[in-house]
N, C-alpha and C. Protein backbone atom coordinates (compact mmCIF):
# COMPACT_ATOMS: atom_id res chain seq x y z
N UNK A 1 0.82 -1.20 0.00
CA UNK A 1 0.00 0.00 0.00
C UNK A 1 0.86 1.26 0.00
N UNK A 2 1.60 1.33 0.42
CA UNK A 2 2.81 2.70 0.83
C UNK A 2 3.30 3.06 -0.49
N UNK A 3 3.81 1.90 -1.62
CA UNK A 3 4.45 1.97 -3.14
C UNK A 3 3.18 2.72 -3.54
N UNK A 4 1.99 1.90 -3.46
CA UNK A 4 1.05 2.46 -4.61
C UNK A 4 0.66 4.12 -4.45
N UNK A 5 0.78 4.45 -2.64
CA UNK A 5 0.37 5.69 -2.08
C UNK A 5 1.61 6.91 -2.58
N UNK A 6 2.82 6.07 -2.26
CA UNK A 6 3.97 7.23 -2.92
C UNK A 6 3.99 7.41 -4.70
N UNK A 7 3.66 6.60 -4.95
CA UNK A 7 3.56 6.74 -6.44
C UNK A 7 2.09 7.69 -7.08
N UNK A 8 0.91 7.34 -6.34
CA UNK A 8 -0.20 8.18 -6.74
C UNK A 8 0.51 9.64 -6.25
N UNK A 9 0.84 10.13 -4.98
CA UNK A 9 1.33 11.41 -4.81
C UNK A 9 2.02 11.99 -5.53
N UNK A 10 3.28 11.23 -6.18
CA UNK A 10 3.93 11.77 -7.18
C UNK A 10 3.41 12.20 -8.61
N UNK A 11 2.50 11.05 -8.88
CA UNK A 11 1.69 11.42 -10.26
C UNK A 11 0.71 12.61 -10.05
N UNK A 12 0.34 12.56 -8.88
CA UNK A 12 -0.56 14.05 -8.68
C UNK A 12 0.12 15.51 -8.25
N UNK A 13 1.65 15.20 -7.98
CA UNK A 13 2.12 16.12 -7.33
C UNK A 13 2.73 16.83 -9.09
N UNK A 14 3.26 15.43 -9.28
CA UNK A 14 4.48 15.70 -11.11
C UNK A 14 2.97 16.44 -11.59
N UNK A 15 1.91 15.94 -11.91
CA UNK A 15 0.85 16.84 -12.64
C UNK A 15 0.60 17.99 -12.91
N UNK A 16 0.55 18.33 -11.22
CA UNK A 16 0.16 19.22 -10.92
C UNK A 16 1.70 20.60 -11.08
N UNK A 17 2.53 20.14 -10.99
CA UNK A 17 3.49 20.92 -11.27
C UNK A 17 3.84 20.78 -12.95
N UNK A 18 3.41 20.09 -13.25
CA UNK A 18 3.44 20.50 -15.02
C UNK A 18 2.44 20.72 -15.64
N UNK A 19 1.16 21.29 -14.80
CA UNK A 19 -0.10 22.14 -15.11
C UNK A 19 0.36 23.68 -14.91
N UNK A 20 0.99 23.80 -14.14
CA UNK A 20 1.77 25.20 -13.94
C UNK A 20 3.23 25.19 -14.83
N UNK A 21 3.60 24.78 -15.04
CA UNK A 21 4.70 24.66 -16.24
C UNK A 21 4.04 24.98 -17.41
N UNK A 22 2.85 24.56 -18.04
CA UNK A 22 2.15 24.62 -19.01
C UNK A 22 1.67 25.93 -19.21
N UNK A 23 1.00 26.04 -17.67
CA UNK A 23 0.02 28.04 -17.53
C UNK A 23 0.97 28.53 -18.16
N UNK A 24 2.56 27.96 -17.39
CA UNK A 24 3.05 29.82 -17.72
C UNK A 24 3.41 29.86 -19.08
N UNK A 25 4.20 28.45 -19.74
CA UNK A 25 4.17 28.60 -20.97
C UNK A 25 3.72 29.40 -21.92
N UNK A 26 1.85 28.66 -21.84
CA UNK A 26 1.00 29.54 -22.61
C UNK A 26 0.81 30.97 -22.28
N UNK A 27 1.18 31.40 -20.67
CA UNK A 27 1.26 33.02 -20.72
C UNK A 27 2.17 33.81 -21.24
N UNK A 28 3.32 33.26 -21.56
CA UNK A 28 4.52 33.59 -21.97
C UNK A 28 4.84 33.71 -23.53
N UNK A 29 3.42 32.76 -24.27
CA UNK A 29 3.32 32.84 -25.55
C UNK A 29 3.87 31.80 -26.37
N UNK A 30 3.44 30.75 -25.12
CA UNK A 30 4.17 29.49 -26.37
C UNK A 30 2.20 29.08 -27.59
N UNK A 31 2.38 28.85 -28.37
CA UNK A 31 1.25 28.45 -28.80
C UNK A 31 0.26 27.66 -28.26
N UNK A 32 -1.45 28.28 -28.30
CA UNK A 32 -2.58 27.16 -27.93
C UNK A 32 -2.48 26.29 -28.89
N UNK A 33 -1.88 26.18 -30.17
CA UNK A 33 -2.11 25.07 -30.80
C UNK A 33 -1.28 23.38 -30.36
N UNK A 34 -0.23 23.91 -29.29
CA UNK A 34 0.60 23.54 -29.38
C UNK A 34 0.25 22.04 -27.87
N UNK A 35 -0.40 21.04 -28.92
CA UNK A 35 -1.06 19.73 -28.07
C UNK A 35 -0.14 19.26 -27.20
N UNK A 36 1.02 19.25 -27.06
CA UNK A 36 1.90 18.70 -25.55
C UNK A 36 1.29 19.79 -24.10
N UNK A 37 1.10 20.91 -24.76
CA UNK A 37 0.37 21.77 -23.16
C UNK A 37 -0.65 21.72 -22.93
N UNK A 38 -1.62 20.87 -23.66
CA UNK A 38 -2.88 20.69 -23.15
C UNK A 38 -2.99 19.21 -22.15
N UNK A 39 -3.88 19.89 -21.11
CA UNK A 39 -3.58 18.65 -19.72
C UNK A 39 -4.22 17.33 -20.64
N UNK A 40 -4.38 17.03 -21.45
CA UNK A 40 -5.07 15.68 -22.03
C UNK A 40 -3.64 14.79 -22.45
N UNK A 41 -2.55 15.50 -22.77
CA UNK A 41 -1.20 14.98 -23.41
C UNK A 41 -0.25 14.56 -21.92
N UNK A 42 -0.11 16.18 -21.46
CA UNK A 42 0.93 16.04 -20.72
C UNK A 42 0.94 15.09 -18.90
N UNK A 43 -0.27 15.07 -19.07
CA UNK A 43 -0.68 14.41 -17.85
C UNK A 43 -0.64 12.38 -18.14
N UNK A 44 -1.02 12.24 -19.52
CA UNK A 44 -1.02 11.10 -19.94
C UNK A 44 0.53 10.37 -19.90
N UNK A 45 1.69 11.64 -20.56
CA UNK A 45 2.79 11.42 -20.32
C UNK A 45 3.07 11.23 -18.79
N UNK A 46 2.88 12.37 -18.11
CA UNK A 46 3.16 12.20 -16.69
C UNK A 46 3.01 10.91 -16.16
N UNK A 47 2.14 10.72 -16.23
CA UNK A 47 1.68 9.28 -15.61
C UNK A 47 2.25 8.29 -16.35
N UNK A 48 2.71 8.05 -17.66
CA UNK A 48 3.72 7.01 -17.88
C UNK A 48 5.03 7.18 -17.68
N UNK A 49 5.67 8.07 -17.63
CA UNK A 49 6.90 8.58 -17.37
C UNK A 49 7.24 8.60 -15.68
N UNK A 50 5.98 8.27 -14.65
CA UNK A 50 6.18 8.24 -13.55
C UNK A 50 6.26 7.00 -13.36
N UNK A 51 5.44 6.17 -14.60
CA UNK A 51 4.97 4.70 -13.94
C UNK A 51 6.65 3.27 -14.37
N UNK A 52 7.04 4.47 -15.63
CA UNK A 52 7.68 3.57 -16.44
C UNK A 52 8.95 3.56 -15.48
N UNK A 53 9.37 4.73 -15.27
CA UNK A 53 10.80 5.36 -14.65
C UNK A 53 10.24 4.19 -13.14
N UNK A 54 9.04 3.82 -12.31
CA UNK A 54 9.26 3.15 -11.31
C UNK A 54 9.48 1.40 -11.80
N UNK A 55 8.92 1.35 -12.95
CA UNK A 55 9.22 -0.28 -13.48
C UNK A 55 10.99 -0.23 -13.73
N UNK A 56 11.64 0.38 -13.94
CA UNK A 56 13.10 0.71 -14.39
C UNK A 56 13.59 0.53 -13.15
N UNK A 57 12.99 1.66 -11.98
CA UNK A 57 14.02 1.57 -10.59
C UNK A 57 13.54 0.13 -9.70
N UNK A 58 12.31 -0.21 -9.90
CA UNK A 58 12.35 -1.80 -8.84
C UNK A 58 13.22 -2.51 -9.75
N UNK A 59 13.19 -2.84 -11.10
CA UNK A 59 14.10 -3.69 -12.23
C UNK A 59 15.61 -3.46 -11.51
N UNK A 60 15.97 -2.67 -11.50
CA UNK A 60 17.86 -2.30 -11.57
C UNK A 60 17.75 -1.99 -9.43
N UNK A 61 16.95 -1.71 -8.47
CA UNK A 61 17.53 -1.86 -7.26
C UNK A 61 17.79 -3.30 -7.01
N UNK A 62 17.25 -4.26 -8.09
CA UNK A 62 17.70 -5.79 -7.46
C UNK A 62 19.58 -5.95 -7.74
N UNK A 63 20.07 -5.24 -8.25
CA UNK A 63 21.46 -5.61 -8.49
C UNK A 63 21.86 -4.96 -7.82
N UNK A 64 22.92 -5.63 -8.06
CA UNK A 64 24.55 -5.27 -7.25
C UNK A 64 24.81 -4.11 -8.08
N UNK A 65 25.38 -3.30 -7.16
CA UNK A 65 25.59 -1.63 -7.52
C UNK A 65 24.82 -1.02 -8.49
N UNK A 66 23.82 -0.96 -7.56
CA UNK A 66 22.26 -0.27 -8.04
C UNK A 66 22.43 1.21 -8.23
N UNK A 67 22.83 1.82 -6.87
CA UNK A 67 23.13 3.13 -6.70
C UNK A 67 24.12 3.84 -7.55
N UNK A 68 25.25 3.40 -7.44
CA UNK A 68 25.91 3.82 -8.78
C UNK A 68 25.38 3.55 -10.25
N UNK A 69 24.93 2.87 -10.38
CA UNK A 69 23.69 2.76 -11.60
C UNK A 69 22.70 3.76 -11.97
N UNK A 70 21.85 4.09 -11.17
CA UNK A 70 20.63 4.37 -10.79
C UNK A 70 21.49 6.13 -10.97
N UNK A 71 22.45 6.68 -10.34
CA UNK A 71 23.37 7.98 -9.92
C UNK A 71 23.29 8.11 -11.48
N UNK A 72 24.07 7.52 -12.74
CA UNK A 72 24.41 7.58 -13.82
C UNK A 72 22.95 7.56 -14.91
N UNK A 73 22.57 6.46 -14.57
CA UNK A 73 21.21 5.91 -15.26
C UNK A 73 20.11 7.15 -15.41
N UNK A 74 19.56 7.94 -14.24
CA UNK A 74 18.33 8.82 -14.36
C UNK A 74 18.74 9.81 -14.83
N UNK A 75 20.16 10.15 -14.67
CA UNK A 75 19.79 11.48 -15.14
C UNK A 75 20.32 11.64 -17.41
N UNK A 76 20.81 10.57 -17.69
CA UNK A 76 21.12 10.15 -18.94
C UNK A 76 19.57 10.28 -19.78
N UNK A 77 18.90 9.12 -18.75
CA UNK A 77 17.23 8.94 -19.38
C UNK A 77 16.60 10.06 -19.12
N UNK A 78 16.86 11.38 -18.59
CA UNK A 78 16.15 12.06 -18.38
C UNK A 78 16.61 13.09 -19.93
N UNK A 79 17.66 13.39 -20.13
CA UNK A 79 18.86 13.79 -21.28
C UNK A 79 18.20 12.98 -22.60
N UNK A 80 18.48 11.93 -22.80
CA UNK A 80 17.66 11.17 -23.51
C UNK A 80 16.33 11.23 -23.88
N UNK A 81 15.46 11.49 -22.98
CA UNK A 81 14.18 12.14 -23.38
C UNK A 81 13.54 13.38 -23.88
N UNK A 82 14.88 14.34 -24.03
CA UNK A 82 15.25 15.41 -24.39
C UNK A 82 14.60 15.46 -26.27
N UNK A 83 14.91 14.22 -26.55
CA UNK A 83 15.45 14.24 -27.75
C UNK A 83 14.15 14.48 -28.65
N UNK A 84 13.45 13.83 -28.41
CA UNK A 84 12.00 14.13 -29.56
C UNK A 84 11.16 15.69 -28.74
N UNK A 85 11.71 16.23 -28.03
CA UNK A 85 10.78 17.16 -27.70
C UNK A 85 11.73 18.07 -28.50
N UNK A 86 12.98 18.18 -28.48
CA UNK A 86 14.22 19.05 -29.29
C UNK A 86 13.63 18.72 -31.11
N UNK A 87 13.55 17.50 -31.19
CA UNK A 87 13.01 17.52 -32.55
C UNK A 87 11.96 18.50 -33.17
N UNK A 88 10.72 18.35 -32.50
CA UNK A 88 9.60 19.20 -32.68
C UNK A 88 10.35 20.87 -32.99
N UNK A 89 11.68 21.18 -33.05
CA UNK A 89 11.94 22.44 -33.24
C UNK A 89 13.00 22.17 -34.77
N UNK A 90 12.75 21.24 -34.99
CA UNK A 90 13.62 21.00 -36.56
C UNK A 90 12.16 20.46 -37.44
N UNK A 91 11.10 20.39 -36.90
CA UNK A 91 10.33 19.22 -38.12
C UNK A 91 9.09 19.86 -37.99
N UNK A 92 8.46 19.61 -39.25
CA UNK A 92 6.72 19.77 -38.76
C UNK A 92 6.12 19.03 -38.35
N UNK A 93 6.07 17.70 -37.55
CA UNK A 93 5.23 16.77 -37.00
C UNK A 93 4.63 17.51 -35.82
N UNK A 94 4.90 18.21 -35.06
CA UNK A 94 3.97 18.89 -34.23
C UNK A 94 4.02 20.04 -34.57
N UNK A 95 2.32 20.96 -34.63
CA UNK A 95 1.89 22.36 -35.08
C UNK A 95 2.23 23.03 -33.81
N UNK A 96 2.80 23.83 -34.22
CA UNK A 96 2.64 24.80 -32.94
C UNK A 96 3.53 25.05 -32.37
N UNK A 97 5.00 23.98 -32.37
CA UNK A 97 5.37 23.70 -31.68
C UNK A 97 6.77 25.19 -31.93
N UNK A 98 7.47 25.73 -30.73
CA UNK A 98 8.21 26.95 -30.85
C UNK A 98 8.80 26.84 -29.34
N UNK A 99 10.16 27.66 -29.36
CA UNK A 99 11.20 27.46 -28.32
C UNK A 99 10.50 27.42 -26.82
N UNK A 100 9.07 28.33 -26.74
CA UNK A 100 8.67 28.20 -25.30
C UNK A 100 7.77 27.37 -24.99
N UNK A 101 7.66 26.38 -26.00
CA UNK A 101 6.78 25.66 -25.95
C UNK A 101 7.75 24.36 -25.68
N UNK A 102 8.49 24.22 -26.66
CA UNK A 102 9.75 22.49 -25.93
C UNK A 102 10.74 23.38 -24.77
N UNK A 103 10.88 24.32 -24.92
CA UNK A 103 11.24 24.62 -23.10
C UNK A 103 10.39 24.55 -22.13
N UNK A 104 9.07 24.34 -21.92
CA UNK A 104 8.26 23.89 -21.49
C UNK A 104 8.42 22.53 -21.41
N UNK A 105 8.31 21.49 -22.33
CA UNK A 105 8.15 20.30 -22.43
C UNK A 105 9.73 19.59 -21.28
N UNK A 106 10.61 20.48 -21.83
CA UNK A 106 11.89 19.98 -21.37
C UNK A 106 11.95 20.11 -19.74
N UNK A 107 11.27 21.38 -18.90
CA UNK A 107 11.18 21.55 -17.34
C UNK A 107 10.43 20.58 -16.96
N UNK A 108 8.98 19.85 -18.49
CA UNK A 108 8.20 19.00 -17.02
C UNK A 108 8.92 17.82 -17.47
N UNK A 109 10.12 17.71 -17.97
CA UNK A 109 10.87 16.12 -17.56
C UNK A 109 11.61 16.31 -17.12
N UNK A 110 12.11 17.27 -16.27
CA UNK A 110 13.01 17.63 -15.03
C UNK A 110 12.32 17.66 -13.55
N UNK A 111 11.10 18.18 -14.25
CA UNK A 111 9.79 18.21 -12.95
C UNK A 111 9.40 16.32 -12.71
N UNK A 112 9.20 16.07 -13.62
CA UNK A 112 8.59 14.72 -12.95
C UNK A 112 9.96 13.55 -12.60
N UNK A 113 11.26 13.83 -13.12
CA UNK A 113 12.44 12.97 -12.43
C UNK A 113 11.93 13.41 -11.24
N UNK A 114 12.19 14.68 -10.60
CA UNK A 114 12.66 15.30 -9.76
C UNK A 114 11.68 14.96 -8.62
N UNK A 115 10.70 14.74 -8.96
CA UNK A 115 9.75 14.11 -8.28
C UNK A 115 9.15 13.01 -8.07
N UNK A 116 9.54 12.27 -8.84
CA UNK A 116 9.11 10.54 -9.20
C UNK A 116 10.26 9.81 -8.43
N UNK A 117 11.88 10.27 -8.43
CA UNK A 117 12.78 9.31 -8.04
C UNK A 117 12.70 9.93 -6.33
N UNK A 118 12.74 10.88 -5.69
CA UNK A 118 12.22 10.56 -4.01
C UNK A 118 11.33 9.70 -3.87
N UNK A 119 10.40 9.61 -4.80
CA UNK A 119 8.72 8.66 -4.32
C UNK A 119 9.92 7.11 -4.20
N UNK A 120 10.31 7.01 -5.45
CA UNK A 120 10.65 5.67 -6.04
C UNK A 120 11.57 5.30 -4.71
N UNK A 121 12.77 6.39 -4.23
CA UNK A 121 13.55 6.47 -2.85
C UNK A 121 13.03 5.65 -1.82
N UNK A 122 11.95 6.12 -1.45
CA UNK A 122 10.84 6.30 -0.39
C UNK A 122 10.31 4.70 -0.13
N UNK A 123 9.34 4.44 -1.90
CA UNK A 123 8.80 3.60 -2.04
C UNK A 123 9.30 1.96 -2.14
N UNK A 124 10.35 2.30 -2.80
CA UNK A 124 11.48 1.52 -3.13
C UNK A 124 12.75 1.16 -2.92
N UNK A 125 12.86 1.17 -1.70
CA UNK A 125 14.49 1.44 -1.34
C UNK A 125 15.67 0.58 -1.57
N UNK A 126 16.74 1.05 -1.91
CA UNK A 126 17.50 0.57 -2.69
C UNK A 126 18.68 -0.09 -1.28
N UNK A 127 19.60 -1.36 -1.70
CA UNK A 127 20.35 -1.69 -0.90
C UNK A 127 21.01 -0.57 -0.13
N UNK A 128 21.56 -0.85 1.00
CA UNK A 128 22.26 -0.15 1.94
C UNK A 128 23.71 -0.01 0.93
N UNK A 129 24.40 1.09 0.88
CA UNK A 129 25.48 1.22 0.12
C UNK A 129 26.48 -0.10 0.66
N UNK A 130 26.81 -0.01 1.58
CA UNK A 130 27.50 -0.88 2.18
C UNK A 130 27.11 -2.67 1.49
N UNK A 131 26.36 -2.56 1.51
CA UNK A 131 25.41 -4.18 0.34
C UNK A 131 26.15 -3.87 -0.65
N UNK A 132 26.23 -2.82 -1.53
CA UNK A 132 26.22 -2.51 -2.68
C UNK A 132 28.04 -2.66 -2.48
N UNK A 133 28.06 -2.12 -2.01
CA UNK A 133 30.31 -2.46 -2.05
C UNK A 133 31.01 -3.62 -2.25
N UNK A 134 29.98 -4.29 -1.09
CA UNK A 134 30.20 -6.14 -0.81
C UNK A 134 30.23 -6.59 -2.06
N UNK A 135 29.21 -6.13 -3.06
CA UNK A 135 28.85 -7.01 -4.22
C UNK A 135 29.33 -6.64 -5.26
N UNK A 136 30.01 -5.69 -5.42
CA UNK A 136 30.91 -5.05 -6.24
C UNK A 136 31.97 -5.67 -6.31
N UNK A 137 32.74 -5.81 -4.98
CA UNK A 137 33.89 -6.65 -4.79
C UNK A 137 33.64 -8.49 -5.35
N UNK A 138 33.09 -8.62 -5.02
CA UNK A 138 32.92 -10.19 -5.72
C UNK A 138 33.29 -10.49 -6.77
């Protein structure tokens, strides 16, 4: 019950902080056309990007030197996810799409790491470093 409770908080907390990522966007003049800021997209993402990033961290805390993993690992995939929202500023596959609009896109995947991996912390806790040394050495 505690996983499922830290994980709903995060998906409502990541939401809710990339519903305000979005406001200001659009106050700032990124385009209404522009379907990643409407809560029907970005919330859908949220919630897989919270759910997927926790299937990744229970997967990789079962090994040996998780933490040094996990240190390297989130913030690469977070870099990595960079990449098709950076596209939308070379291509026409999304209308609308303009610098304050994937600078937008790019804060709420800094917003929902930033908030998904304490839950995952919390929810999920990873070997004691000291575990993690032992098994390194082997």
């Amino acid at each position: 019950m505690q996983v499922t409770g830290l994980l709903l908080a995060a998906l409502v907390a990541a939401s809710l902080v990339n519903a305000l990522i979005a406001a200001l966007a659009l106050a700032a003049g990124a385009s209404d056309d522009f379907m990643p800021l409407q809560p029907g997209a970005y919330i859908v993402f949220t919630i897989a990007g919270v759910l997927i990033g926790a299937g990744g961290w229970a997967v990789i805390r079962r090994r040996a030197g998780a933490q040094k993993l996990l240190r390297t690992l989130v913030p690469v995939v977070v870099i990595v996810s960079f990449i098709p929202d950076l596209a939308m500023l070379v291509s026409d596959y999304q209308p609308g799409a303009d610098v304050t609009g994937v600078v937008a896109l790019l804060l709420m995947h800094v917003a929902v790491a930033a908030i998904a991996v304490p839950s995952y912390q919390r929810a999920l806790p990873l070997p004691s470093a000291e575990f993690d040394d032992r098994e390194e050495r082997r």
